[in-house]
C-alpha atoms as a PDB file:
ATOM      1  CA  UNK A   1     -40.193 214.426 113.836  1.00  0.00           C
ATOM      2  CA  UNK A   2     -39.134 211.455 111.748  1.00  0.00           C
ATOM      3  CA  UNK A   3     -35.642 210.237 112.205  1.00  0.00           C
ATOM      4  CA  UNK A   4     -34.550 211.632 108.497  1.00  0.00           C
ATOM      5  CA  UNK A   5     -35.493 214.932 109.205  1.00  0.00           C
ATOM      6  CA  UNK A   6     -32.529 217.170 110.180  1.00  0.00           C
ATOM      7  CA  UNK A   7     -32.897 219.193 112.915  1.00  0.00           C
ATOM      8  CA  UNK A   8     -30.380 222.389 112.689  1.00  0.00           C
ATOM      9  CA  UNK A   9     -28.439 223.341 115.868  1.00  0.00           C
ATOM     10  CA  UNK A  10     -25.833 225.982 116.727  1.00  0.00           C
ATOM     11  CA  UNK A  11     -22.974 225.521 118.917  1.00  0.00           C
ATOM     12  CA  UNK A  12     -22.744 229.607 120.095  1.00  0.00           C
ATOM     13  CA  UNK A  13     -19.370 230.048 121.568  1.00  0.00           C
ATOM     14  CA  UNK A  14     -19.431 232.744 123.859  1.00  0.00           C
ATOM     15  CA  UNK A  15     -16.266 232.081 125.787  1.00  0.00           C
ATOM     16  CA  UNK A  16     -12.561 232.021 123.738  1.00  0.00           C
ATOM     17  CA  UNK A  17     -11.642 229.470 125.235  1.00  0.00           C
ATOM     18  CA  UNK A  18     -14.505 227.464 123.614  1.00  0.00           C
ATOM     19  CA  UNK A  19     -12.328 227.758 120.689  1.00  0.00           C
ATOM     20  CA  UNK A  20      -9.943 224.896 122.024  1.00  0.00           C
ATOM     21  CA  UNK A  21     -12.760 222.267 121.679  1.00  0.00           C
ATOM     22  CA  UNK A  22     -14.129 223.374 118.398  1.00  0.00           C
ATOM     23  CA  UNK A  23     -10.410 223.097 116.723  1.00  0.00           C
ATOM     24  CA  UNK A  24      -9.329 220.261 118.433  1.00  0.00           C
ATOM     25  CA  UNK A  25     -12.160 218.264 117.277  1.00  0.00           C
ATOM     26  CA  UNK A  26     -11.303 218.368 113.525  1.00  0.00           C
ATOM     27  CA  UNK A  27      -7.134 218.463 114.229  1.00  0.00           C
ATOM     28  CA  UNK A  28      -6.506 215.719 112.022  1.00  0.00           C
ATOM     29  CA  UNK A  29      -7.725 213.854 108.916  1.00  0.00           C
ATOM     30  CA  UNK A  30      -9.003 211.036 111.238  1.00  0.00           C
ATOM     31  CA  UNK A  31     -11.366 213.356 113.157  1.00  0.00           C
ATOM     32  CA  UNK A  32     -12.585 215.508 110.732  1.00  0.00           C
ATOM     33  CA  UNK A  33     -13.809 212.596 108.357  1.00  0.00           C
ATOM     34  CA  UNK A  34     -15.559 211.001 111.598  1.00  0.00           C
ATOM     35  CA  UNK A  35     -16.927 214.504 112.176  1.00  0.00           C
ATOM     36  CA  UNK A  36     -18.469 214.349 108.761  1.00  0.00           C
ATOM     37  CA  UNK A  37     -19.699 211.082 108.620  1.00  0.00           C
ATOM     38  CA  UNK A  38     -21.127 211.605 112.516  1.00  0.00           C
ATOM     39  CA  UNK A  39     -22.964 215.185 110.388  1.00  0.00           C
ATOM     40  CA  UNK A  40     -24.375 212.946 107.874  1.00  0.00           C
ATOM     41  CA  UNK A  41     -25.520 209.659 109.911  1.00  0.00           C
ATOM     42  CA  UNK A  42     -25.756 207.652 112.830  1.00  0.00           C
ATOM     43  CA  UNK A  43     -22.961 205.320 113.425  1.00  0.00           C
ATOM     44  CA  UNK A  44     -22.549 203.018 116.378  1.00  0.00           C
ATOM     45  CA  UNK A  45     -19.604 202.644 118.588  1.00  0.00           C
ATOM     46  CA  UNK A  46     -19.184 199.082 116.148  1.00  0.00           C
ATOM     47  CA  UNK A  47     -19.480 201.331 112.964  1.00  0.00           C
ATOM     48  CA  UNK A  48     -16.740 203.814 114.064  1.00  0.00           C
ATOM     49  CA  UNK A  49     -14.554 201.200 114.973  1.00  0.00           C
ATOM     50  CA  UNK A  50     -14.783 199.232 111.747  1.00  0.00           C
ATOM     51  CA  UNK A  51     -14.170 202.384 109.670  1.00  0.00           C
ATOM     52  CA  UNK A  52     -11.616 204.603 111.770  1.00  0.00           C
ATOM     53  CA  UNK A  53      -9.895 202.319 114.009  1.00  0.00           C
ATOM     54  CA  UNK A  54      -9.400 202.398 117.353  1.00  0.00           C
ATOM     55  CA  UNK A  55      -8.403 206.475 116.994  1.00  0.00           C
ATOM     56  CA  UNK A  56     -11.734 206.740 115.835  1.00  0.00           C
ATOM     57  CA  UNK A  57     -12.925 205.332 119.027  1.00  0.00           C
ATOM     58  CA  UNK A  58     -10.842 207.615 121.304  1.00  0.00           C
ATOM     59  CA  UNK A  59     -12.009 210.536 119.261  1.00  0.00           C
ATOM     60  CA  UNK A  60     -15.727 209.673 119.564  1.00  0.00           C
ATOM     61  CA  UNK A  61     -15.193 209.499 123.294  1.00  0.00           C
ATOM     62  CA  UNK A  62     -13.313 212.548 123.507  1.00  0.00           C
ATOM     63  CA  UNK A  63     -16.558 214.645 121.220  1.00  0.00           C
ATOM     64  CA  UNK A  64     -19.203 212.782 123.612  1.00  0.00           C
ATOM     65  CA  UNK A  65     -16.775 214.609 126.514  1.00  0.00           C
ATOM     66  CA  UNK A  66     -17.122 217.838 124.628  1.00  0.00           C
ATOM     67  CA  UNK A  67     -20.804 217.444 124.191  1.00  0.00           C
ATOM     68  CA  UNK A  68     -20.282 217.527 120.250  1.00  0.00           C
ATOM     69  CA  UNK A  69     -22.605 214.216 119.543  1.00  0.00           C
ATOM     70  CA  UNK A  70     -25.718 213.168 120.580  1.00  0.00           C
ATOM     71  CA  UNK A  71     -26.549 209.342 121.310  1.00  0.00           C
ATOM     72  CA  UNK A  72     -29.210 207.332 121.082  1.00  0.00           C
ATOM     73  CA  UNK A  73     -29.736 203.801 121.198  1.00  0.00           C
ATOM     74  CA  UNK A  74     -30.957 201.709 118.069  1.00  0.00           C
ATOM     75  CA  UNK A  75     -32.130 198.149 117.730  1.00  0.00           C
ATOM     76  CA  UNK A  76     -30.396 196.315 115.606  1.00  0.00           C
ATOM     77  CA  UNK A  77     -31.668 192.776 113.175  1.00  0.00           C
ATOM     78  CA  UNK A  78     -30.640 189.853 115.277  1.00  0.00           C
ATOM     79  CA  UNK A  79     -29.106 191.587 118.124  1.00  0.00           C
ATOM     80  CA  UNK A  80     -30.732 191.230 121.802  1.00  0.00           C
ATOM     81  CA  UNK A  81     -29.587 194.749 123.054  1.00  0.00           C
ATOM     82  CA  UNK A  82     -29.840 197.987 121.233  1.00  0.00           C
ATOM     83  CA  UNK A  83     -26.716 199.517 120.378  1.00  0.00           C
ATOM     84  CA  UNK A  84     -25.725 203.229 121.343  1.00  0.00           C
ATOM     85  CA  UNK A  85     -25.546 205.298 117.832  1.00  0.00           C
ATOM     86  CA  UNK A  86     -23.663 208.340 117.445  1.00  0.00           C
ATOM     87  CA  UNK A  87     -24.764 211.793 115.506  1.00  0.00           C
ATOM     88  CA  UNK A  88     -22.800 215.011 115.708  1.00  0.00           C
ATOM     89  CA  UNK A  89     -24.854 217.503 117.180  1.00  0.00           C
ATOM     90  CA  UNK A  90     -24.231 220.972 115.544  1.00  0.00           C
ATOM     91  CA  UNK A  91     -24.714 221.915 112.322  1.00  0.00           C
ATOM     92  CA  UNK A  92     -23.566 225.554 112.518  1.00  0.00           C
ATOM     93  CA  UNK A  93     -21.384 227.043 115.098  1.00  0.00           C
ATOM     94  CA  UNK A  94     -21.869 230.911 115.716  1.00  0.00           C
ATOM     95  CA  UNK A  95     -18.445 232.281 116.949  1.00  0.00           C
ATOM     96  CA  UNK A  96     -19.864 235.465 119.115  1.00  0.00           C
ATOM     97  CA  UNK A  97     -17.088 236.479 121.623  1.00  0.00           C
ATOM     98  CA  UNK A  98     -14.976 239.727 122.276  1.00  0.00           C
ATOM     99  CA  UNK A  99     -11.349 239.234 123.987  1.00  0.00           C
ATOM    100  CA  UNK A 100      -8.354 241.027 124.646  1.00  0.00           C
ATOM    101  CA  UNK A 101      -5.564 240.255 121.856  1.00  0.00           C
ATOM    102  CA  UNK A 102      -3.380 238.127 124.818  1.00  0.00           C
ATOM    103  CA  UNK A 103      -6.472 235.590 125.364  1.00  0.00           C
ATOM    104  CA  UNK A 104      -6.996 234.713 121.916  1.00  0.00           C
ATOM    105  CA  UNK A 105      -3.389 234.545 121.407  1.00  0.00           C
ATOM    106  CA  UNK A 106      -3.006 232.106 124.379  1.00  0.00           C
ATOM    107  CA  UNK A 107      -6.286 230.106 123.158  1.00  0.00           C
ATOM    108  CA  UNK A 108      -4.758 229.052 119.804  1.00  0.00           C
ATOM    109  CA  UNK A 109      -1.342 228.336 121.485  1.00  0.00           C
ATOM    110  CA  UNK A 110      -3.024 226.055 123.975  1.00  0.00           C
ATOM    111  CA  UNK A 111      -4.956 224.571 120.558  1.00  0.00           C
ATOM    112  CA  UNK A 112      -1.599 224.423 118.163  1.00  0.00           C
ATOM    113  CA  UNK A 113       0.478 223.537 121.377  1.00  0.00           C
ATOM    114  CA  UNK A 114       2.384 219.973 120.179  1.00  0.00           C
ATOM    115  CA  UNK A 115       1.383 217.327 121.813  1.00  0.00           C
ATOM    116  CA  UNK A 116       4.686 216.086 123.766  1.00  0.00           C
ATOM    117  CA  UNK A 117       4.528 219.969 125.328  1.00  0.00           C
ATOM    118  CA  UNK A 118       0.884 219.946 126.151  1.00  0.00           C
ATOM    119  CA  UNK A 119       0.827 216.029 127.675  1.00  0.00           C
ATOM    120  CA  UNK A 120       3.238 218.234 130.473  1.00  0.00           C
ATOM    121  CA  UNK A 121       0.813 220.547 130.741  1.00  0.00           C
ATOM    122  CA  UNK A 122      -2.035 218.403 131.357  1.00  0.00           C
ATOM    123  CA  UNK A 123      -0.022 215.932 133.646  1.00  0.00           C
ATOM    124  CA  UNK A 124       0.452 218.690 135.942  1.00  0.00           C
ATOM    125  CA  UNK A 125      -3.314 219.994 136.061  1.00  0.00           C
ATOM    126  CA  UNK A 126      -4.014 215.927 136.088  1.00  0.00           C
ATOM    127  CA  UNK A 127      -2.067 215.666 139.194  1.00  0.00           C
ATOM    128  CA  UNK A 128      -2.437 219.019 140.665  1.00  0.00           C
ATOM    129  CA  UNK A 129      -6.876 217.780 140.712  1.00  0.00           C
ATOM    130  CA  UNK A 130      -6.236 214.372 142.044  1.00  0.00           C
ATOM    131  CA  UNK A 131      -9.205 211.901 142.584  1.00  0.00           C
ATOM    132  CA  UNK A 132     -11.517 213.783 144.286  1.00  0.00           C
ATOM    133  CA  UNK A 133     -11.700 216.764 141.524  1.00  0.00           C
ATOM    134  CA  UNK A 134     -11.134 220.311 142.937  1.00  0.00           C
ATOM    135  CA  UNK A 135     -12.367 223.961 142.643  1.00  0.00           C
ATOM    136  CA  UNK A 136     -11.183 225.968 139.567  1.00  0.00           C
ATOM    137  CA  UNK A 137     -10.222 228.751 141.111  1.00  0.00           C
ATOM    138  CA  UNK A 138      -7.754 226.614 143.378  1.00  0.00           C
ATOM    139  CA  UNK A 139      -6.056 224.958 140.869  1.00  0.00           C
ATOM    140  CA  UNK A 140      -5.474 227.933 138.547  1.00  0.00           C
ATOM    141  CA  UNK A 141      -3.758 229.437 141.893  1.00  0.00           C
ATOM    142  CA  UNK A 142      -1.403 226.462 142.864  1.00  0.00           C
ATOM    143  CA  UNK A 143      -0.577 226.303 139.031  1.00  0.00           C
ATOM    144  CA  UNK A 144      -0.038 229.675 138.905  1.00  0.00           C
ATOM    145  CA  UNK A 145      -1.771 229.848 135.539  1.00  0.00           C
ATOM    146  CA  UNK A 146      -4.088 232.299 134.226  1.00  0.00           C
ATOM    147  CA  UNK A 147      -8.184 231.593 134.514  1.00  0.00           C
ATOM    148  CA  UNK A 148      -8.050 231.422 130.388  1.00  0.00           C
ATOM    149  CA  UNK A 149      -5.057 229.163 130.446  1.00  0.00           C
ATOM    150  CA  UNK A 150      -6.109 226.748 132.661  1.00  0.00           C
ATOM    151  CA  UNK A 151      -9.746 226.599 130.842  1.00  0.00           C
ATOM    152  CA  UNK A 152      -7.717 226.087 127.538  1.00  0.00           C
ATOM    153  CA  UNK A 153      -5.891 223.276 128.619  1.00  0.00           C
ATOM    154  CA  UNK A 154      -8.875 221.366 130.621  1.00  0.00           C
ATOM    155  CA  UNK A 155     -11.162 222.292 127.192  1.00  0.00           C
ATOM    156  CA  UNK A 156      -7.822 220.410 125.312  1.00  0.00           C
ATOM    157  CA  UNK A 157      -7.886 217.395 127.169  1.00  0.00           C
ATOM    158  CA  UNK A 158      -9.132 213.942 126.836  1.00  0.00           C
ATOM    159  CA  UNK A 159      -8.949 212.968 130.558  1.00  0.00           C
ATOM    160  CA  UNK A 160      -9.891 216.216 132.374  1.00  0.00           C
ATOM    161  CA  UNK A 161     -13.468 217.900 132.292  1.00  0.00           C
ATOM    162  CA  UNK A 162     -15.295 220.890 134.187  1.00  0.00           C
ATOM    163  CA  UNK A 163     -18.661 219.935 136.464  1.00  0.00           C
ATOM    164  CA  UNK A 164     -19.253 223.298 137.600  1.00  0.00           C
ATOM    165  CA  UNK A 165     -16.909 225.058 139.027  1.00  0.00           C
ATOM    166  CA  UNK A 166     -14.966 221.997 139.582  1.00  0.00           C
ATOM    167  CA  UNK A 167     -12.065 220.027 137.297  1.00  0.00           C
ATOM    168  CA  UNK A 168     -12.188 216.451 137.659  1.00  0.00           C
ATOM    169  CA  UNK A 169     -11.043 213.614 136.259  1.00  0.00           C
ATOM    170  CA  UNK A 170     -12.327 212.334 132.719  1.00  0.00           C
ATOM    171  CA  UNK A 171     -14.273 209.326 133.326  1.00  0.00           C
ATOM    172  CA  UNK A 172     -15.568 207.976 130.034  1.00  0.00           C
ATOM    173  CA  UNK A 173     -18.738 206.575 129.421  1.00  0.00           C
ATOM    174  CA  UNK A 174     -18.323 202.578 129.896  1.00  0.00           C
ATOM    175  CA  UNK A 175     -20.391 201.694 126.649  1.00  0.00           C
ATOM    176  CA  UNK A 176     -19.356 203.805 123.658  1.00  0.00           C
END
């Protein structure tokens, strides 16, 4: 497949609180412009940098941590090392999910939440995980926060993530 052809993807979310990442990708000007540039080309780390700033950078970082963009790396005229390029993944997203009225509700309060009020939030899940990353199920307990709350909130943030059945600690990738 040649490298202009466009290949068509869905993002299917099947669980509400998928809904966090999808609107929190393109909650500001800022990030939905870099979404549509990242829909209609590759841009490197440099390119993003040059045309959104360094909150362009933290927002690419934060869409490689929701698996929004794929990479790949491209030579480049004059430069030794390729550079990783940037492309957002989906082109359609198929919303397919059934919930009770109180977990949708709490979904798009977690996703509208202000940010001073959610940074709280997250601190405490942030602290509650520590370095070592812990099960779900035990943090949601200690927290005393509901399994869609606490998957909200992780799905929200920039420096938590899920591996399994685990949250850890957001470690970005060293080279975006």
């Amino acid at each position: 497949m040649s490298t202009s052809a466009a290949m068509h993807r869905i993002k299917v979310v099947n669980d509400v609180s998928d809904l966090v990442s999808i609107l929190r990708a393109v909650d500001s000007q800022l990030k939905l412009r870099l979404v549509q540039r990242l829909g209609e080309s590759w841009l490197t780390g440099e390119d993003v940098e040059r045309e959104f700033g360094k909150e362009g950078m933290k927002a690419l970082v934060f869409f490689e941590k929701l698996r929004l963009i794929d990479t790949r790396w491209v030579a480049r005229e004059g430069r030794k090392q390729p550079d990783k390029s940037y492309h957002f993944y989906y082109s359609t997203i198929n919303i397919n999910t059934t919930s009770p009225l109180a977990e949708v509700s709490e979904i798009l309060a977690i996703a509208m939440m202000s940010p001073k009020e959610y940074a709280k939030l997250e601190q405490r899940i942030h602290d509650a995980v520590g370095v070592e990353g812990r099960f779900f199920s035990d943090v949601a307990e200690e927290l005393g926060m509901s399994p869609t709350r606490l998957k909200g909130l992780v799905k929200r943030s920039d420096k938590l993530e899920y591996r399994g059945h685990r949250i850890e600690r957001f470690e970005a990738d060293a080279s975006p």
